[in-house]
Protein backbone atom coordinates (compact mmCIF):
# COMPACT_ATOMS: atom_id res chain seq x y z
CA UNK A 1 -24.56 20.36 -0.31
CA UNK A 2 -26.08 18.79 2.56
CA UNK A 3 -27.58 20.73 5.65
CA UNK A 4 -25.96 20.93 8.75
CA UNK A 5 -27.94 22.48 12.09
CA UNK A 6 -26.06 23.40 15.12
CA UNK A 7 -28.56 24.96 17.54
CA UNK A 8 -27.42 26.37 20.78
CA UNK A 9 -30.03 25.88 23.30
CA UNK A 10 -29.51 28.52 25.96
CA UNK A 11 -33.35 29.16 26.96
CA UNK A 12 -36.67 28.04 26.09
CA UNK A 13 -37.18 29.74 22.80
CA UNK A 14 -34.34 27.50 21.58
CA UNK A 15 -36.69 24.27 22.02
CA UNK A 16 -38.54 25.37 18.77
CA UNK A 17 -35.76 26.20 16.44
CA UNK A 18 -34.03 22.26 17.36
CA UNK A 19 -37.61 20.76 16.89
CA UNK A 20 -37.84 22.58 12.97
CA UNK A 21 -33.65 21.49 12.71
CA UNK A 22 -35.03 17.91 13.31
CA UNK A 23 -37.96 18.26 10.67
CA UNK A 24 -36.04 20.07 8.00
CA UNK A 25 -33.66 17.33 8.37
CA UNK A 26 -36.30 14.37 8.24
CA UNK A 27 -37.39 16.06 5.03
CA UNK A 28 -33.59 15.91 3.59
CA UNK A 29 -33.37 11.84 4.90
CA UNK A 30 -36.96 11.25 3.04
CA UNK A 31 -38.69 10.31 6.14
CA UNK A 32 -42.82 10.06 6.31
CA UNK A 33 -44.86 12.38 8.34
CA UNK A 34 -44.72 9.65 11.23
CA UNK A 35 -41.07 9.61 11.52
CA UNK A 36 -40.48 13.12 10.65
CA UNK A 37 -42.77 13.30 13.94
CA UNK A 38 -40.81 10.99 16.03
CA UNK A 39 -37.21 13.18 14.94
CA UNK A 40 -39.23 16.22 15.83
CA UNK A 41 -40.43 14.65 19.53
CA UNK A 42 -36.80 13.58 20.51
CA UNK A 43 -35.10 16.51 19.66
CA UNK A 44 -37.70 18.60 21.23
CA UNK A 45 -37.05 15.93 24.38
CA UNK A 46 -33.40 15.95 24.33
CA UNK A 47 -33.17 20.10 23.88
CA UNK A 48 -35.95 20.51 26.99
CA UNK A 49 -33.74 17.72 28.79
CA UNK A 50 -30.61 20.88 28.28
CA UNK A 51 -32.35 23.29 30.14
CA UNK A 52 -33.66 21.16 32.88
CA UNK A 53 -30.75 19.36 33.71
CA UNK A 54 -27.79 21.19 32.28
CA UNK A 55 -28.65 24.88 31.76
CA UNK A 56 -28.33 25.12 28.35
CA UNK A 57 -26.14 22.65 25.75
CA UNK A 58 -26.49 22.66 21.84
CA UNK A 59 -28.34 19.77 19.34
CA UNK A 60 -26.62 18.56 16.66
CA UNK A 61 -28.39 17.24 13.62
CA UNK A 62 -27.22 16.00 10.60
CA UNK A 63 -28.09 13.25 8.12
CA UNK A 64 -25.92 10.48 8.33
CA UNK A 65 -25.31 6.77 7.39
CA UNK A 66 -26.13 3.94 9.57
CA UNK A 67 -23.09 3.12 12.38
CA UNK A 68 -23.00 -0.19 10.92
CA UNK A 69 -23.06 -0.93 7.16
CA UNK A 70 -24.96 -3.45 5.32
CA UNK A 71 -23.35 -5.86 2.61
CA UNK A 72 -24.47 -5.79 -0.86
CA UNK A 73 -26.55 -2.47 -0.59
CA UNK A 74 -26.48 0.89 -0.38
CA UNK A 75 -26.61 2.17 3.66
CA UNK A 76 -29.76 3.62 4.52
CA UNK A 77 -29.72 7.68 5.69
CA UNK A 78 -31.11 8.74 8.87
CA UNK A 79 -31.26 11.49 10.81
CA UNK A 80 -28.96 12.08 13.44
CA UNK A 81 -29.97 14.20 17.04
CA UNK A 82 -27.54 14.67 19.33
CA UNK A 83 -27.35 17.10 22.81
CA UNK A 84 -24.31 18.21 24.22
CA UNK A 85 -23.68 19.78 27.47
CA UNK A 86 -20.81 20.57 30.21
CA UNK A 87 -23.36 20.15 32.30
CA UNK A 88 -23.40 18.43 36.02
CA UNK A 89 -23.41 15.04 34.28
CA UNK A 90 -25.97 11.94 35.04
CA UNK A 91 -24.70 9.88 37.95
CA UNK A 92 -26.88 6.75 37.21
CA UNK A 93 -27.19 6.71 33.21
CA UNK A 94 -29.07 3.18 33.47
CA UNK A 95 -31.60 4.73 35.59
CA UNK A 96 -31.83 8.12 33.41
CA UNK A 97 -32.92 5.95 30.61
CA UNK A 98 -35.90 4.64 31.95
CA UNK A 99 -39.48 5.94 31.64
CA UNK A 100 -40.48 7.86 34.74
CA UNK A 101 -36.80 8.85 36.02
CA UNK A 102 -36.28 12.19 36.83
CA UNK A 103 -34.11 14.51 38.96
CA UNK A 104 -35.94 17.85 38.36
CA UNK A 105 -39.41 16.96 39.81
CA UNK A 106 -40.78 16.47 36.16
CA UNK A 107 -42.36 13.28 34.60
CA UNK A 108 -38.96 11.93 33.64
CA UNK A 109 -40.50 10.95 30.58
CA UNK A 110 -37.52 12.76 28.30
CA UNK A 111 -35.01 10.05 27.41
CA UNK A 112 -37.82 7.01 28.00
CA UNK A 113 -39.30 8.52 25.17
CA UNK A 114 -36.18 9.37 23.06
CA UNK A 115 -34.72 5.51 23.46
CA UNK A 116 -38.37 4.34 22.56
CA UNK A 117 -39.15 5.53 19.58
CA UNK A 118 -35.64 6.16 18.34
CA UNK A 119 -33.99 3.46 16.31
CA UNK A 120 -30.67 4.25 17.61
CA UNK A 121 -30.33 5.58 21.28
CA UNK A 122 -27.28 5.93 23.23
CA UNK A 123 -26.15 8.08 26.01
CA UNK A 124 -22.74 8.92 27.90
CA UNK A 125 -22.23 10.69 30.71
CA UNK A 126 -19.63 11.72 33.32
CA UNK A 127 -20.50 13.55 37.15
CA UNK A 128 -18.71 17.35 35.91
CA UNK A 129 -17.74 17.24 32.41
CA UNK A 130 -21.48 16.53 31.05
CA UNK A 131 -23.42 14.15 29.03
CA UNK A 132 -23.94 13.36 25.61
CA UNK A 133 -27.53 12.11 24.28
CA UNK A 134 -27.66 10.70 20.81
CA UNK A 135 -30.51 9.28 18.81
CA UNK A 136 -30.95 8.33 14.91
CA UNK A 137 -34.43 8.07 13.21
CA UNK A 138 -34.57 6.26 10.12
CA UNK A 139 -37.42 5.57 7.58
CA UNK A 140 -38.82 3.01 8.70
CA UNK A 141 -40.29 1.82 12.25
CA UNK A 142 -38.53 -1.05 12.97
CA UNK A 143 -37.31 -3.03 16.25
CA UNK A 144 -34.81 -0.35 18.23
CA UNK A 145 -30.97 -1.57 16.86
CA UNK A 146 -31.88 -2.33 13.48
CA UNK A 147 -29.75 0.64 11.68
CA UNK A 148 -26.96 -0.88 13.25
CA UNK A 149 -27.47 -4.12 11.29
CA UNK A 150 -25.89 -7.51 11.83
CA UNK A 151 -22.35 -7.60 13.22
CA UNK A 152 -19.28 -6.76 10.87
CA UNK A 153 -16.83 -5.87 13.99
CA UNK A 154 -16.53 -2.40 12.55
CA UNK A 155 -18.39 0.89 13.49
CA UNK A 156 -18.35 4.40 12.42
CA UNK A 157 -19.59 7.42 13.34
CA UNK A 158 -19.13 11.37 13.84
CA UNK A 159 -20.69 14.77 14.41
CA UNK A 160 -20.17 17.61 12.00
CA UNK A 161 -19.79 21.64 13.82
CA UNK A 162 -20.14 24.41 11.24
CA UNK A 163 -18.45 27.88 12.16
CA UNK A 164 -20.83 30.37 13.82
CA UNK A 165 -23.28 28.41 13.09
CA UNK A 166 -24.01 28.55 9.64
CA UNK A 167 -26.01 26.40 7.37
CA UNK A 168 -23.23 23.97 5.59
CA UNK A 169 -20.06 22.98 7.47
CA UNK A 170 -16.94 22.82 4.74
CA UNK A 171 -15.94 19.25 6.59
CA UNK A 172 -17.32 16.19 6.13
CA UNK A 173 -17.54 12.72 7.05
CA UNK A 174 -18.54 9.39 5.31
CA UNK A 175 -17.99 6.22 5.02
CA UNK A 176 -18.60 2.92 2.69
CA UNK A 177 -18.69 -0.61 2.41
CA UNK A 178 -17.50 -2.82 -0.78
CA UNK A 179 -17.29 -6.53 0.52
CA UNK A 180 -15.14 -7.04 3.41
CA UNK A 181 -13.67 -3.12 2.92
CA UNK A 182 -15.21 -0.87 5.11
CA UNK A 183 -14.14 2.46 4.62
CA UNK A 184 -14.52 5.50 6.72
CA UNK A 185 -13.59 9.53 4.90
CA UNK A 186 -13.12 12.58 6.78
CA UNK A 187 -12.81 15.55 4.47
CA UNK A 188 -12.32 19.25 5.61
CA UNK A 189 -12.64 21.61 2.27
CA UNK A 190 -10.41 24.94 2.28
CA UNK A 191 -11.26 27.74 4.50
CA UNK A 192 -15.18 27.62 5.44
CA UNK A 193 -18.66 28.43 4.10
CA UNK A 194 -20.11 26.98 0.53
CA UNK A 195 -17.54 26.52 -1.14
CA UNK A 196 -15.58 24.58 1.47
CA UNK A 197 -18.97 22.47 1.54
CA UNK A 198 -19.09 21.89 -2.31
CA UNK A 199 -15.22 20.42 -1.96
CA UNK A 200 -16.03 18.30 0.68
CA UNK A 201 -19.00 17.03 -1.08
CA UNK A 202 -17.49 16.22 -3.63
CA UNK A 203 -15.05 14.04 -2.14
CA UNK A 204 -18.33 12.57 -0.29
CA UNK A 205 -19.41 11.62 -3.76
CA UNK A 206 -16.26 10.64 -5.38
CA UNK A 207 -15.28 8.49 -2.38
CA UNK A 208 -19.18 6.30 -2.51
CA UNK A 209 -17.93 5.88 -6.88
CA UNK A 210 -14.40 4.08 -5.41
CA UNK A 211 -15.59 2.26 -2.44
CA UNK A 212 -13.55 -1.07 -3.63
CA UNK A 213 -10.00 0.42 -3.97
CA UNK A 214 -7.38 0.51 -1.44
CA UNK A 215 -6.82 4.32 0.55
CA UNK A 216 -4.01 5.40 -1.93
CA UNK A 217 -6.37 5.01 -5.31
CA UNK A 218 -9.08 6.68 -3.38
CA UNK A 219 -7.28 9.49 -2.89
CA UNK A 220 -6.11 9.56 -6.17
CA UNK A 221 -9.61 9.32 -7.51
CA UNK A 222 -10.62 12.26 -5.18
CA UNK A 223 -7.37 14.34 -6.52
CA UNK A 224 -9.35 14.08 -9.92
CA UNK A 225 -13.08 14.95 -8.85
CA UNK A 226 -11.63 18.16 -6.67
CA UNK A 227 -10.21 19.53 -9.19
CA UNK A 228 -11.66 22.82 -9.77
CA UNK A 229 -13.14 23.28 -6.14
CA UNK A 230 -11.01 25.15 -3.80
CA UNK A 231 -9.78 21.87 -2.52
CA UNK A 232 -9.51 19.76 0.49
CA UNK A 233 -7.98 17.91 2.82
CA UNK A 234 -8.30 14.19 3.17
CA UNK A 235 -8.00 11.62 5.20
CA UNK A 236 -9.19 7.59 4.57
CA UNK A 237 -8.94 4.95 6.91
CA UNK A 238 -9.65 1.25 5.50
CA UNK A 239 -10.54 -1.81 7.57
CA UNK A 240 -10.08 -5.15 5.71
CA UNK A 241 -12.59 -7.35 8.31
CA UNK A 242 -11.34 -10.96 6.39
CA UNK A 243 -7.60 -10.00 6.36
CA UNK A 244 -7.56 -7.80 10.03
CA UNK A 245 -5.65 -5.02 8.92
CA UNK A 246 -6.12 -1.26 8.95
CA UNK A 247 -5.03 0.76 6.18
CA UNK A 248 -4.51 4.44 6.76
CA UNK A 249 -3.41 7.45 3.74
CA UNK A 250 -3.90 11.33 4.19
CA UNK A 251 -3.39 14.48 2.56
CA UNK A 252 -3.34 17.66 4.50
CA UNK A 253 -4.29 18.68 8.13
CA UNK A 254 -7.07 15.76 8.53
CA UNK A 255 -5.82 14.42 12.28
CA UNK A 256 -5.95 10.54 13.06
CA UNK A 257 -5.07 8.59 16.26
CA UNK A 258 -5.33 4.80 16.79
CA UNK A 259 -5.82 3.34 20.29
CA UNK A 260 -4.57 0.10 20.60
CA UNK A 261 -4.52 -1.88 23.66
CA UNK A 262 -4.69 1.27 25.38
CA UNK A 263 -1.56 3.13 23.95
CA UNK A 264 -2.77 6.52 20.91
CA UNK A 265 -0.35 7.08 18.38
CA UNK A 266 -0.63 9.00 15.65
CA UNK A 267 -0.97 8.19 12.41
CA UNK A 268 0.54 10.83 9.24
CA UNK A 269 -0.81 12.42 6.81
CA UNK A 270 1.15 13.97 4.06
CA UNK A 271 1.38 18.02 3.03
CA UNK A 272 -0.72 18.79 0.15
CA UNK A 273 -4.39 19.58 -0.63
CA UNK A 274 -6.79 16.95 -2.40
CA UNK A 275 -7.89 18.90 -6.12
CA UNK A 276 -5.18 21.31 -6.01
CA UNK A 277 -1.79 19.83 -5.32
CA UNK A 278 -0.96 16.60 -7.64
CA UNK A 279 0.94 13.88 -5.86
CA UNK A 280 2.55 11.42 -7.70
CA UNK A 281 2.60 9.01 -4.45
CA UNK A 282 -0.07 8.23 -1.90
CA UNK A 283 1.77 6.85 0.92
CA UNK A 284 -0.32 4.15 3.53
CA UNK A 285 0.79 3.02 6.73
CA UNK A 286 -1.10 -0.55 7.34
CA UNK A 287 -1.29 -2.25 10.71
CA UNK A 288 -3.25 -4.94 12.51
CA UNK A 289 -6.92 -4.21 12.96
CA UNK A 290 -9.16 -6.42 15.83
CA UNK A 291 -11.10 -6.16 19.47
CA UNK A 292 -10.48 -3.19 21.51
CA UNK A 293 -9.34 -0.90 18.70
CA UNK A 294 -10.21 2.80 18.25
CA UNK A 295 -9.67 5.55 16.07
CA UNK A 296 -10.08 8.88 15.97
CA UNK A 297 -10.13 11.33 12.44
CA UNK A 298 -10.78 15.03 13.05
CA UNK A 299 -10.45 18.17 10.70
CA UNK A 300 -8.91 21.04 12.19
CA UNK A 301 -11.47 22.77 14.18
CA UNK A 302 -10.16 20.76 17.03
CA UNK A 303 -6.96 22.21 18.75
CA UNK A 304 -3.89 19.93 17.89
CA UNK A 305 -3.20 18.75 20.93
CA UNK A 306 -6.15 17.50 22.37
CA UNK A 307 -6.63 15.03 25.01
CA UNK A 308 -7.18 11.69 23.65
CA UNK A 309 -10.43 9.99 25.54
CA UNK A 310 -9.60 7.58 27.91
CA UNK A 311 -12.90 6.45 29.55
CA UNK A 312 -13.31 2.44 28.53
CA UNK A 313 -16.53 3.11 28.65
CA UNK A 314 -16.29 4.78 25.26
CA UNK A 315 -15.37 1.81 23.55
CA UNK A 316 -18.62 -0.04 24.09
CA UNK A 317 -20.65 3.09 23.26
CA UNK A 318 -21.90 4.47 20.06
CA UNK A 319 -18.80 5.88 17.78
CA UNK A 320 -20.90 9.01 16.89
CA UNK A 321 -21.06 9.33 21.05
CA UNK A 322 -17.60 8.72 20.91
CA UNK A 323 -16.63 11.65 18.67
CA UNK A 324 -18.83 13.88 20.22
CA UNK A 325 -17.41 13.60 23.60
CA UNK A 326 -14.54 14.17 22.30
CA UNK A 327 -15.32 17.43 20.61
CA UNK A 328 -16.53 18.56 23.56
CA UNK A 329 -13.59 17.96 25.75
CA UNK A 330 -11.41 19.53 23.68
CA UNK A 331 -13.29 22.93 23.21
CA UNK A 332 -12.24 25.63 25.37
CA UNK A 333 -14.12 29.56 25.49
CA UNK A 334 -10.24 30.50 25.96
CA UNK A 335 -9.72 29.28 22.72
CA UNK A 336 -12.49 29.97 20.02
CA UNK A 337 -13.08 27.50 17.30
CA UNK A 338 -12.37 29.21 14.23
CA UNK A 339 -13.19 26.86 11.94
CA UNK A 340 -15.74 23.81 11.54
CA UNK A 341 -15.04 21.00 13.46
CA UNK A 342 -16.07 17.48 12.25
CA UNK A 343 -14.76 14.35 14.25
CA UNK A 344 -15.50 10.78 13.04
CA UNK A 345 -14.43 7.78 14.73
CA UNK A 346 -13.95 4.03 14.05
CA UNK A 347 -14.30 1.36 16.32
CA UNK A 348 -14.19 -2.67 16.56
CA UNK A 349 -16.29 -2.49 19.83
CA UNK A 350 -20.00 -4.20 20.26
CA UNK A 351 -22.94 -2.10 19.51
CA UNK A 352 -23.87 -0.81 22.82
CA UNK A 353 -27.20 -2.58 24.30
């Protein structure tokens, strides 16, 4: 079961405990001491950068897949910073991401340094609802972009939220590539704790072994290799890049919205629980896929009716920015999350420069 570190960073003692998150989780991705050293600088940048600028925020880390997926090959893994705040917010992001820029009579060398040595930096931020810094390290040093690959017209990404904090969320998200089938998962495994985790692993597994079938054989295929876990529930979205269409199935409580040209709706997943329930149909609901689209997949740590994003600025950005944006607008201290939250989005939009 893969690691998951969710570090609230409320004062400076904080800045140590994100900076081992990021190594322990270089260690998991197989970096080298160089680039276990770069993970370790930018999440010790981006967790000081909380407590300058925001009073206080929390780093995700996780190991992930690349936002873009290679052909022919399996996707490299990388770790995954990011630092989430309700903060003030940055009212000139270009400037903020230059060397030297700074509003709290430091160097301003914090997110200069996390976009240069990063492989994957992006950053979103709005004047009173707060910003969202993310960075990816990968294995190798290599020109800043390259994880993202060449263009395919489809990008993925999420963040991952265990409850109170502990060390394996039950959710998780993945995604694949066979051909011209991209494929992104979003599994949330019964209840919480290990054994959530080993369901939802599972499916992470089972769903890499089936990457060329359509949504309603994967799920089949994932009804097989949960059996005897506790069981999850599952949600698949497909994009066919040479035919242009989106194919959606789901079992259980997984939420999924498409945007298209600027209008959400909702798209259905049937009752049931992948491993436990058998289902002798997998129903899919396929529409047109192209420019401008966006989805959103989320387990049920985020309340039901949440606000759908709708700053266009998010559909240029990085997906895993994306999601985590809109985790954070959707929590609310009147309304504990009592569950882990993973959110993992899909997009058609440009890899943000």
């Amino acid at each position: 079961m893969p690691r998951v570190w969710d570090v609230p960073v409320r004062d400076s003692t904080r800045v140590r405990d994100a900076r081992v998150a990021a190594e322990q989780a270089a260690a998991l991705a197989g970096l080298d001491e160089r680039r276990t050293a770069s993970a370790a600088l930018v999440a010790t940048e981006l967790a000081t950068n909380l407590l300058k600028h925001a009073e206080g925020g929390q780093v995700l880390i996780d190991v992930v897949a690349p936002p873009v997926l290679p052909a022919g090959r399996d996707a490299l893994r990388v770790v995954q910073i990011a630092a989430v705040d309700h903060g003030p917010g940055i009212a000139d992001v270009v400037a903020a991401r230059r060397d030297g820029f700074s509003t709290a009579g430091s160097l301003g060398a914090g997110l200069g340094t996390c976009q240069r040595i990063a492989d994957d930096f992006d950053l979103h931020s709005t004047p009173g609802r707060g910003t969202v810094a993310l960075a990816r390290i990968g294995a190798a040093v290599t020109a800043r972009g390259s994880l993202s690959g060449p263009p395919c017209g489809v990008r993925a990404g999420g963040v991952n939220v265990p409850f109170d904090a502990a060390d394996y969320s039950g959710d998780a998200w993945a995604w694949v590539r066979s051909e011209d089938r991209l494929t992104l998962m979003l599994a949330d495994g019964l209840g919480h704790g290990p054994e959530a985790a080993r369901a939802s692993t599972a499916a992470v597994s089972a769903l890499r072994e089936a990457a060329a079938l359509p949504p309603g054989e994967m799920l089949r295929r994932l009804d097989t290799a949960l059996s005897g876990t506790r069981g999850a529930a599952v949600a698949v979205a497909q994009v066919d890049t040479r035919a242009e269409r989106l194919r959606f199935a789901g079992i259980g409580n997984v939420g999924a919205r498409l945007c298209r040209d600027g209008a959400w709706r909702h798209l259905t997943s049937r009752p049931g629980i992948i491993g436990v329930h058998r289902h002798a149909t997998m129903r899919e609901e396929e529409t047109e896929w192209g420019p401008g689209r966006l989805l959103i997949m989320h387990s049920d740590g985020l309340p039901s009716r949440w606000t759908p994003p709708s700053d266009a600025r998010l559909w240029e950005t990085d997906p895993a920015v994306t999601a985590a944006v809109t985790m954070r607008d959707a929590s609310s201290s009147a309304r504990p999350v009592r569950d882990d939250t993973a959110v993992a989005v899909l997009t058609s939009g440009p890899v943000a420069a």
